[in-house]
N, C-alpha and C. Protein backbone atom coordinates (compact mmCIF):
# COMPACT_ATOMS: atom_id res chain seq x y z
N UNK A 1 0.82 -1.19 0.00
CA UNK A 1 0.00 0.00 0.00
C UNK A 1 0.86 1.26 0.00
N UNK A 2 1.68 1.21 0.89
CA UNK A 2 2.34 2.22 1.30
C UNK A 2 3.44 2.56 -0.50
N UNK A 3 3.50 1.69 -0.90
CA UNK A 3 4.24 1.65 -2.57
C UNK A 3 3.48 2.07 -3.84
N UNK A 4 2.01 1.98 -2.95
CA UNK A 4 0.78 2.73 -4.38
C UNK A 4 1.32 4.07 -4.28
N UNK A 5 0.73 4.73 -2.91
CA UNK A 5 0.94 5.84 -2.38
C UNK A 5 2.14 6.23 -3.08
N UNK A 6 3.00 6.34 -2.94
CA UNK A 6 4.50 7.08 -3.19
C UNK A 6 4.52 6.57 -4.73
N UNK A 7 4.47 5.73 -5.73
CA UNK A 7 4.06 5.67 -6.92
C UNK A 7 3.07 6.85 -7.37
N UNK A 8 1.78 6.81 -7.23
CA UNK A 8 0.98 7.85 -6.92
C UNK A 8 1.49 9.31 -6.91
N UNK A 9 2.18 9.23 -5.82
CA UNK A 9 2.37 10.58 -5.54
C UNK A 9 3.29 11.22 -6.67
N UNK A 10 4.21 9.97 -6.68
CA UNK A 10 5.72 10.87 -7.91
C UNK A 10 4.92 10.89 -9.06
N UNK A 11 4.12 10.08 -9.47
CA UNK A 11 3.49 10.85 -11.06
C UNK A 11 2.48 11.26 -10.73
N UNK A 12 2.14 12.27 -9.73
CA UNK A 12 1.34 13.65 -9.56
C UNK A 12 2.32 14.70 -9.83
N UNK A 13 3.22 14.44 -8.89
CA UNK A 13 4.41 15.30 -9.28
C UNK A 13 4.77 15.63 -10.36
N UNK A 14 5.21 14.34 -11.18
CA UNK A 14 6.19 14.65 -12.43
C UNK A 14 4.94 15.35 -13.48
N UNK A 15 3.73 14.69 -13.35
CA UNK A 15 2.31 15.32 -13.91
C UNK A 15 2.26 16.94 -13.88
N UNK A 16 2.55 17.27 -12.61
CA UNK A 16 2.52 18.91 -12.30
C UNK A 16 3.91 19.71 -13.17
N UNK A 17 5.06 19.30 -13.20
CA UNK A 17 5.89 19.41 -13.67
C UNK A 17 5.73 19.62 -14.92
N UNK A 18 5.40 18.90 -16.72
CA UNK A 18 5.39 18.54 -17.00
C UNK A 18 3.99 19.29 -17.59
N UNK A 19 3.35 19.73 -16.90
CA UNK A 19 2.24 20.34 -17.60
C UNK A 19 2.62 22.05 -17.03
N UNK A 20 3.21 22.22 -16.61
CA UNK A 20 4.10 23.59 -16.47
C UNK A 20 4.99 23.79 -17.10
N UNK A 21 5.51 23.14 -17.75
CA UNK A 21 6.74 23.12 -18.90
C UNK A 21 6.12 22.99 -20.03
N UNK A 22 5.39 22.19 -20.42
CA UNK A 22 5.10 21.82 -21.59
C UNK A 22 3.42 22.58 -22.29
N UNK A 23 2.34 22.38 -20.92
CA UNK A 23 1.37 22.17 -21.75
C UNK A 23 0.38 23.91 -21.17
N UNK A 24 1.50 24.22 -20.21
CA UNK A 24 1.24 25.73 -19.53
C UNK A 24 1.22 26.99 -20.67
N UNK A 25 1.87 26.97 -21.70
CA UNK A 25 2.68 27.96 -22.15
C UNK A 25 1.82 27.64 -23.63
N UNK A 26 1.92 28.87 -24.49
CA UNK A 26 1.22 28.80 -25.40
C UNK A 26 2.33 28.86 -26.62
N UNK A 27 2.04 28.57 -27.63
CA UNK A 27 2.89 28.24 -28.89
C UNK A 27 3.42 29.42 -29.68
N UNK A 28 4.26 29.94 -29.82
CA UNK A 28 4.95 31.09 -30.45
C UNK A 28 4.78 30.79 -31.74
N UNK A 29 3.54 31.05 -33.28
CA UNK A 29 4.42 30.46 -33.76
C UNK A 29 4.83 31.83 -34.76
N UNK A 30 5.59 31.93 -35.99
CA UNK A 30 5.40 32.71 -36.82
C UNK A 30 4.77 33.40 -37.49
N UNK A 31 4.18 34.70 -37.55
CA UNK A 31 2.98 35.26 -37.98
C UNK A 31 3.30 36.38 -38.76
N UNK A 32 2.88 36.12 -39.91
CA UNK A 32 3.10 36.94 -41.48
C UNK A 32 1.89 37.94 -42.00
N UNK A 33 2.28 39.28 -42.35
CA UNK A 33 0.90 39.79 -43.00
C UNK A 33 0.45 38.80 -43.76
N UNK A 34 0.42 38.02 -44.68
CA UNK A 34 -0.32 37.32 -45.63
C UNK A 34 -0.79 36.57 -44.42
N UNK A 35 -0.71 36.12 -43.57
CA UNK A 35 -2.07 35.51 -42.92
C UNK A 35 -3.13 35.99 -42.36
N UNK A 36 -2.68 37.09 -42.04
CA UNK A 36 -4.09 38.21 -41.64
C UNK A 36 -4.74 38.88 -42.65
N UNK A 37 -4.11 38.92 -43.72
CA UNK A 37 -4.68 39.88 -45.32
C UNK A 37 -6.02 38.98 -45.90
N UNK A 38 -7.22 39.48 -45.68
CA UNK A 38 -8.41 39.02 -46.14
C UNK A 38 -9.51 39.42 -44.75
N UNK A 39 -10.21 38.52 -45.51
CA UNK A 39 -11.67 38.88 -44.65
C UNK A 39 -12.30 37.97 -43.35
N UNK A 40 -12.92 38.18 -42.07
CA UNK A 40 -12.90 37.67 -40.92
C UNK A 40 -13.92 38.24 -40.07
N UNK A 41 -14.97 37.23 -39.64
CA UNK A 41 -16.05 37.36 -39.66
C UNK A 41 -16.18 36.55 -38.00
N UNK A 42 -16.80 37.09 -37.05
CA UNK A 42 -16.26 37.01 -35.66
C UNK A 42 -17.50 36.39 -35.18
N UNK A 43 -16.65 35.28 -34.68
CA UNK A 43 -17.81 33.94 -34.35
C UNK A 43 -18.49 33.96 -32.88
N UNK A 44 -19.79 34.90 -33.25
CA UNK A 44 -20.20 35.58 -31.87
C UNK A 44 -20.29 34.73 -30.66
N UNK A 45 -20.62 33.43 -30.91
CA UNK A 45 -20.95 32.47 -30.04
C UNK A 45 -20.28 31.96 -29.36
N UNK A 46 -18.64 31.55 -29.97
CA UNK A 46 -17.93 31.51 -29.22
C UNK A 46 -17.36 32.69 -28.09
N UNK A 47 -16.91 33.50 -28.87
CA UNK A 47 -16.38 34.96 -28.12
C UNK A 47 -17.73 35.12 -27.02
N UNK A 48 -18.78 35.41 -26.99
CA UNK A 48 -20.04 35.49 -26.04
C UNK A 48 -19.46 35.11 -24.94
N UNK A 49 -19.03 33.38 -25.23
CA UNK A 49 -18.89 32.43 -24.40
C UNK A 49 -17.39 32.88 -23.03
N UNK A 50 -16.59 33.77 -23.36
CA UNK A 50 -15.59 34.18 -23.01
C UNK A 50 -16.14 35.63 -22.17
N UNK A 51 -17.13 36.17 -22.30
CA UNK A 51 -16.95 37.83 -21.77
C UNK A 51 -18.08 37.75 -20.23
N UNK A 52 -17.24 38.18 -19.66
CA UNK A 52 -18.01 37.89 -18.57
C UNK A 52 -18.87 39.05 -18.11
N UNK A 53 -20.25 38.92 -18.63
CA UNK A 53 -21.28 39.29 -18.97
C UNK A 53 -21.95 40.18 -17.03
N UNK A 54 -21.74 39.10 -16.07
CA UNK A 54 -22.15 39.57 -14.77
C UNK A 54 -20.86 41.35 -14.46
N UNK A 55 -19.97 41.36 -15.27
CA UNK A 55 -19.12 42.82 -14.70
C UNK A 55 -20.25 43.87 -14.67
N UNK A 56 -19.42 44.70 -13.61
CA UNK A 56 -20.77 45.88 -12.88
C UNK A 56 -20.62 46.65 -14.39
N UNK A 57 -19.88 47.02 -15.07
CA UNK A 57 -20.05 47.71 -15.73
C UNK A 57 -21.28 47.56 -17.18
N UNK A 58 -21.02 46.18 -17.41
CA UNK A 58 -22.46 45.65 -18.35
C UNK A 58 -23.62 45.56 -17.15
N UNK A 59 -23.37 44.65 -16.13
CA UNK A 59 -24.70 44.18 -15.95
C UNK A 59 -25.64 45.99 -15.29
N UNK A 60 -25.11 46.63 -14.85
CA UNK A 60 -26.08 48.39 -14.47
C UNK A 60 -26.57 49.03 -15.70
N UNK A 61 -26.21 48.72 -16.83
CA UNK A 61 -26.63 49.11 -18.03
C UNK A 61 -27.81 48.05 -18.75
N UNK A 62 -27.41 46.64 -18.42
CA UNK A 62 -28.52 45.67 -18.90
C UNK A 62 -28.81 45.19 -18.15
N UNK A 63 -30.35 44.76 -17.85
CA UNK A 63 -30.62 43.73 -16.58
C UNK A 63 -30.49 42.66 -16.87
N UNK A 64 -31.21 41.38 -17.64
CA UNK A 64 -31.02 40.42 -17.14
C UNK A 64 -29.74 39.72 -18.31
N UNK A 65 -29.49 38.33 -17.60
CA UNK A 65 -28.22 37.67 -18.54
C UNK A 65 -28.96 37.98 -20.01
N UNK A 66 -29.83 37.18 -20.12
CA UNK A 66 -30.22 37.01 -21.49
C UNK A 66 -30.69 38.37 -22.43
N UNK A 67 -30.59 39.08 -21.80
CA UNK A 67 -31.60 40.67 -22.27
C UNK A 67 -29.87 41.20 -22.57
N UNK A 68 -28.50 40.85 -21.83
CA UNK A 68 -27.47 41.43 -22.01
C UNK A 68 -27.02 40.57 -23.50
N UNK A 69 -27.04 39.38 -23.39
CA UNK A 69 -27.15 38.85 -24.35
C UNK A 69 -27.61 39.47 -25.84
N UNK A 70 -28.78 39.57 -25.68
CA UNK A 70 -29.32 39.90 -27.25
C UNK A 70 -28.89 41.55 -27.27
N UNK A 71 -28.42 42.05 -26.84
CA UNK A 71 -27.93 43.52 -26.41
C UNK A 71 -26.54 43.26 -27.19
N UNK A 72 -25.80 42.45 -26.64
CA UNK A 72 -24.51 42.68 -27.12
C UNK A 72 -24.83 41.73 -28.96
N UNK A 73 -25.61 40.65 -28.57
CA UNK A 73 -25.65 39.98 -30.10
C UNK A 73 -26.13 41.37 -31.59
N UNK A 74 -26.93 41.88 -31.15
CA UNK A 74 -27.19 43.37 -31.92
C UNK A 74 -26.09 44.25 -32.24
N UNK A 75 -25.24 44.46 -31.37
CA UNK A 75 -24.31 45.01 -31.96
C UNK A 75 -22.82 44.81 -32.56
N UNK A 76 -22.65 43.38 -32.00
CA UNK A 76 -21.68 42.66 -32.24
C UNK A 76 -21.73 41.20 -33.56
N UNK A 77 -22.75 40.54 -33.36
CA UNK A 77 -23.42 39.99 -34.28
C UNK A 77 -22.57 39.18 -35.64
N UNK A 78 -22.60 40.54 -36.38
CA UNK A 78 -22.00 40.74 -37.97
C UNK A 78 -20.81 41.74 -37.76
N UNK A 79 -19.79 41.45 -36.84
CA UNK A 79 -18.62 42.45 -36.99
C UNK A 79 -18.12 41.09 -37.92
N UNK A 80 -17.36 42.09 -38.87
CA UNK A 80 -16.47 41.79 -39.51
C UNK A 80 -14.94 42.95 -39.13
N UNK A 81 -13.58 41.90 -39.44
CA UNK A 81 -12.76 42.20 -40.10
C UNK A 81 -12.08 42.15 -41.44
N UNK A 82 -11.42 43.21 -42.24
CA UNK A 82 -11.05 43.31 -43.74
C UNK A 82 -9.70 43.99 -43.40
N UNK A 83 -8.59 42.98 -43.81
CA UNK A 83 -7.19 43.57 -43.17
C UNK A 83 -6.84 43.48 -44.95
N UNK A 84 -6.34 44.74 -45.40
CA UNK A 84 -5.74 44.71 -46.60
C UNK A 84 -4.52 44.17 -46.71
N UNK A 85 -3.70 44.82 -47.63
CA UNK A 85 -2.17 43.99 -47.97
C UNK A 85 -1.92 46.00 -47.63
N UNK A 86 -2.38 46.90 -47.96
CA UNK A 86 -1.78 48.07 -47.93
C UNK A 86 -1.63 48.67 -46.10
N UNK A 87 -1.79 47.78 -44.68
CA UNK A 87 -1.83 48.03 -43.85
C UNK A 87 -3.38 48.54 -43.40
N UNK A 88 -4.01 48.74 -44.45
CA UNK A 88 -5.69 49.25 -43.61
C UNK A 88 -6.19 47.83 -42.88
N UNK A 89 -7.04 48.37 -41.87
CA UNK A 89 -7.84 47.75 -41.37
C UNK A 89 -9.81 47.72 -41.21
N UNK A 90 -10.15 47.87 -41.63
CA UNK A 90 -11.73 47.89 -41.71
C UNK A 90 -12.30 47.51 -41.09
N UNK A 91 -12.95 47.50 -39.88
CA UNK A 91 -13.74 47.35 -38.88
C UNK A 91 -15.57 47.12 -39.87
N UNK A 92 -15.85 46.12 -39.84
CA UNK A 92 -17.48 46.63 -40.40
C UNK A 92 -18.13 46.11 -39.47
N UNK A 93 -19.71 46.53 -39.59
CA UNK A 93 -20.62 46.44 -38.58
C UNK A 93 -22.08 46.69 -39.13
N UNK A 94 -23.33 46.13 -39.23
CA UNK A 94 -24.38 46.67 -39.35
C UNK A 94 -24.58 47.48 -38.84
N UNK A 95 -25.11 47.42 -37.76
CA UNK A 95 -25.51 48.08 -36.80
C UNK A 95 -25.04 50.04 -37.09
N UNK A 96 -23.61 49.70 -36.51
CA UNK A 96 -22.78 50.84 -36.29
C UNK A 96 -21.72 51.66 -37.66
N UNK A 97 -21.54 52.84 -37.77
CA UNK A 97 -20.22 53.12 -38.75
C UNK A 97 -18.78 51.97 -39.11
N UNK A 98 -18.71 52.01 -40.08
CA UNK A 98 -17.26 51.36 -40.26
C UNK A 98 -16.29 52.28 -39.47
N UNK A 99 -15.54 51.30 -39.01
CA UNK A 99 -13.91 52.14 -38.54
C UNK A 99 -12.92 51.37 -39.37
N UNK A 100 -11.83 52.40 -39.08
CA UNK A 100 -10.44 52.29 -40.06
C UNK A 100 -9.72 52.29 -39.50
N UNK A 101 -8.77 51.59 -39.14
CA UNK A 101 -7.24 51.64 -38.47
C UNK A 101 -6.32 51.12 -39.28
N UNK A 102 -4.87 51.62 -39.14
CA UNK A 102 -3.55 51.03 -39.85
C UNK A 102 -3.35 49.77 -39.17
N UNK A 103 -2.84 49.00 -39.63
CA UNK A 103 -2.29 47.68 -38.53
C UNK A 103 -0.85 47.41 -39.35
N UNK A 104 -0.47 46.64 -37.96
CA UNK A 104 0.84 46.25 -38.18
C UNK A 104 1.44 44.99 -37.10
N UNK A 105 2.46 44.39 -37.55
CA UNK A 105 2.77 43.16 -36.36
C UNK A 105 3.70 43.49 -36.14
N UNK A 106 4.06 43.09 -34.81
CA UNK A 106 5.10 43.31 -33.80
C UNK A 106 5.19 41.22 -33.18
N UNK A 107 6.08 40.55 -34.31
CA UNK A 107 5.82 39.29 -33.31
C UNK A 107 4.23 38.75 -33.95
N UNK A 108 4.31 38.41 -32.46
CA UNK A 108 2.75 37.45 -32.63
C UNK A 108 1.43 39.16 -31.86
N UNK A 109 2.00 40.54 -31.96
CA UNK A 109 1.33 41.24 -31.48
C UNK A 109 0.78 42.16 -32.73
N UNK A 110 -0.59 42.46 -32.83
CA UNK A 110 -1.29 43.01 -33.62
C UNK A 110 -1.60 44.36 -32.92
N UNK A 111 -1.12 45.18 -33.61
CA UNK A 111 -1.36 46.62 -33.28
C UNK A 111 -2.10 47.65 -34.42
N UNK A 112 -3.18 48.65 -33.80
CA UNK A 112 -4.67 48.77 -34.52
C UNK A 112 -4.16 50.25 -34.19
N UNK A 113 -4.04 51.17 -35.18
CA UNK A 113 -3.68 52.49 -34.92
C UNK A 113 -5.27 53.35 -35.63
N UNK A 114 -6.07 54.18 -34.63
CA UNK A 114 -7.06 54.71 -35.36
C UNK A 114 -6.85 56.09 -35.94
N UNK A 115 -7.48 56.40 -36.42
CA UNK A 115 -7.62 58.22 -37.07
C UNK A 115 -7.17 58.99 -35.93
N UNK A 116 -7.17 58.70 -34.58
CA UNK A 116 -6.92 60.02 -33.29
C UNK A 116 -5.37 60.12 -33.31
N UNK A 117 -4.78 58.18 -33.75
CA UNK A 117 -3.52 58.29 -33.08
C UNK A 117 -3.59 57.02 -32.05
N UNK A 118 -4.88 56.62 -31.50
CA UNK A 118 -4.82 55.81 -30.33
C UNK A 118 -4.72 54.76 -30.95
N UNK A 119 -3.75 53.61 -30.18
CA UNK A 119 -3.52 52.23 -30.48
C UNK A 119 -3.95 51.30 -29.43
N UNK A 120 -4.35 50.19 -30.19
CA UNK A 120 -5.05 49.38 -29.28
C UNK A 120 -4.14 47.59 -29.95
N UNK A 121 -3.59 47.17 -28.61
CA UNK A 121 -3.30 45.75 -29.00
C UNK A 121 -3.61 44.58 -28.40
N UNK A 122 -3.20 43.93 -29.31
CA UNK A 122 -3.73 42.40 -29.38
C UNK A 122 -3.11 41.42 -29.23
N UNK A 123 -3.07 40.28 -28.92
CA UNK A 123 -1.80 38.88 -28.60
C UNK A 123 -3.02 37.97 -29.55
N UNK A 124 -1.86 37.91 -30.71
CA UNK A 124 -2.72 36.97 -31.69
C UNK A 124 -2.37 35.59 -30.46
N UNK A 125 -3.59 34.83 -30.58
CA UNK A 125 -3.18 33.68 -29.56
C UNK A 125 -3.51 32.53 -30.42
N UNK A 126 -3.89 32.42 -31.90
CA UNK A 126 -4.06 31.58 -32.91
C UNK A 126 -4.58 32.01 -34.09
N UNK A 127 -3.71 31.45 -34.98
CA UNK A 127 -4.29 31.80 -36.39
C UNK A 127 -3.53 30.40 -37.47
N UNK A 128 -4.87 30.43 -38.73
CA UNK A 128 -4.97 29.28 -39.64
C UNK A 128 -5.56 29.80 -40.56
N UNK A 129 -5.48 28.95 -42.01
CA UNK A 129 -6.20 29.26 -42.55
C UNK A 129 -7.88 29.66 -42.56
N UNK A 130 -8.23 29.07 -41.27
CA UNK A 130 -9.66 29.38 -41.26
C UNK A 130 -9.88 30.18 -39.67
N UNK A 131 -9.33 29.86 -39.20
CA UNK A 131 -9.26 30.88 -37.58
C UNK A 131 -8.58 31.99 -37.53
N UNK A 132 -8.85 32.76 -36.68
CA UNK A 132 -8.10 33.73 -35.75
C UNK A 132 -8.48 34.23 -34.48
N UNK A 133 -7.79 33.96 -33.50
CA UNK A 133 -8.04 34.32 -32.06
C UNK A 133 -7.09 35.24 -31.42
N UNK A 134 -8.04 36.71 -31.06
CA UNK A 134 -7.20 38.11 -30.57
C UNK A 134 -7.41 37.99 -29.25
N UNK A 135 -6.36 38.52 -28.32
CA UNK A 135 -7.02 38.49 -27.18
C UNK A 135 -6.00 40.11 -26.86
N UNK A 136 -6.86 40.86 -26.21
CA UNK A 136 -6.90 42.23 -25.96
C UNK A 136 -5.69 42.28 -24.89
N UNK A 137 -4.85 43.30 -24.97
CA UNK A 137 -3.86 43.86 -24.40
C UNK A 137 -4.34 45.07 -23.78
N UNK A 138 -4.25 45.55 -22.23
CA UNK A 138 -4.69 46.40 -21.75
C UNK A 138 -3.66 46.66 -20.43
N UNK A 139 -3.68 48.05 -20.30
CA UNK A 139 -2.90 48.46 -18.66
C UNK A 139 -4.10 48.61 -17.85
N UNK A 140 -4.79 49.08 -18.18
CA UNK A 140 -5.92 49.97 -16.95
C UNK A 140 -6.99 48.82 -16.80
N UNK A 141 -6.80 47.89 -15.59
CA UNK A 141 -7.32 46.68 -14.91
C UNK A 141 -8.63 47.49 -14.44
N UNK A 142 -9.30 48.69 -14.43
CA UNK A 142 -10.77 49.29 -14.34
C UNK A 142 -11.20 49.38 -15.61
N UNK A 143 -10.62 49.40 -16.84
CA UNK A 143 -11.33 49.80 -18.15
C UNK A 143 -10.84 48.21 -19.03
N UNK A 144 -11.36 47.34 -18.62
CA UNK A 144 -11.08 46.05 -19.16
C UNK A 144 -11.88 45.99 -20.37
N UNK A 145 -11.50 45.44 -21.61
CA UNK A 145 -12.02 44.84 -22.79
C UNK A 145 -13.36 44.80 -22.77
N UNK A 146 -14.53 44.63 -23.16
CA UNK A 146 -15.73 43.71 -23.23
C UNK A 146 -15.72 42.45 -23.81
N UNK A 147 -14.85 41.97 -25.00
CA UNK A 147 -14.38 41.57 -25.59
C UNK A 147 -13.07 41.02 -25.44
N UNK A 148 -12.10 40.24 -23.94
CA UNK A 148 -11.06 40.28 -24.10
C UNK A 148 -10.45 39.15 -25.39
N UNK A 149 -11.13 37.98 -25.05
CA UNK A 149 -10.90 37.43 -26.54
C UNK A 149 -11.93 37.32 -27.70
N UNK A 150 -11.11 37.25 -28.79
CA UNK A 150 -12.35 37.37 -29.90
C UNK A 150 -11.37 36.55 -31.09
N UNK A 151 -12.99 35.38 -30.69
CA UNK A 151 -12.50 34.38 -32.21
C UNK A 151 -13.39 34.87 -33.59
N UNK A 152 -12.49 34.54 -34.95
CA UNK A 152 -12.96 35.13 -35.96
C UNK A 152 -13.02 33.73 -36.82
N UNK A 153 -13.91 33.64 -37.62
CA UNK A 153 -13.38 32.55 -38.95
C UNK A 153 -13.22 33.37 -40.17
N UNK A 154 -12.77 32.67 -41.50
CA UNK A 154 -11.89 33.45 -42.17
C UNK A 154 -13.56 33.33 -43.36
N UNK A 155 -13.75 34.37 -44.33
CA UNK A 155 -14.47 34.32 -44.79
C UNK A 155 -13.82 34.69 -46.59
């Protein structure tokens, strides 16, 4: 018994180990304008699934989950992205105006420069021919994302 135990225990250990080295850390891999150049269409359902909908700052503006829900599905919905080859970026939206930003990579970091000057970035955290997953870069831990990650498929 006493030989389960200590068996047991060392591959908990080497388990903990081992998934801190290996399976902790996310994949660096190479990221080229030609993989972001085209069109990307943001898969509300998943991303939904990521924003945590109860923050004081959504839920005092919407009451209930589901009422925040179709609130954010209205305006978020049909975002698209359109990243050219000339550095534009195209924000589209039913709902709302198109926006325009320059972009550019830094690494695996996507940086969104608008008409004011203000930049906003991103930690590409996956991309494929048919995916892309941004996840928002921020200092000010009171003015957090709504949106910190946002998966897209490629259209």
């Amino acid at each position: 018994m006493k030989t389960k135990i200590i068996i047991f225990t060392v591959f908990v250990f080497c388990s903990c180990l081992l998934s801190e080295n290996s399976f902790g850390q996310e994949v660096e891999q190479q990221i080229t304008t030609e993989d972001l150049i085209g069109k990307w269409k943001l898969d509300f359902n998943k991303t939904i699934k990521k924003v945590r909908i109860e923050d004081p700052e959504i839920s005092n503006k919407i009451l209930s989950k589901s009422l925040r829900r179709n609130r954010l599905s209205k305006f978020y919905k049909n975002k698209r992205l359109v990243f050219t080859d000339n550095g534009t970026l195209i924000e589209k939206n039913k709902i709302i105006p198109n926006k325009e930003f320059k972009w550019f990579l830094e690494g695996n970091k996507l940086n969104l420069t608008d008409e004011r000057g203000k930049t906003l970035k991103f930690k590409i955290r996956k991309i494929s021919s048919e995916q892309l997953v941004i996840k928002a870069i921020y200092k000010n831990k009171k003015r957090r994302p709504l949106f910190l990650i946002q998966y897209f498929n490629k259209i």
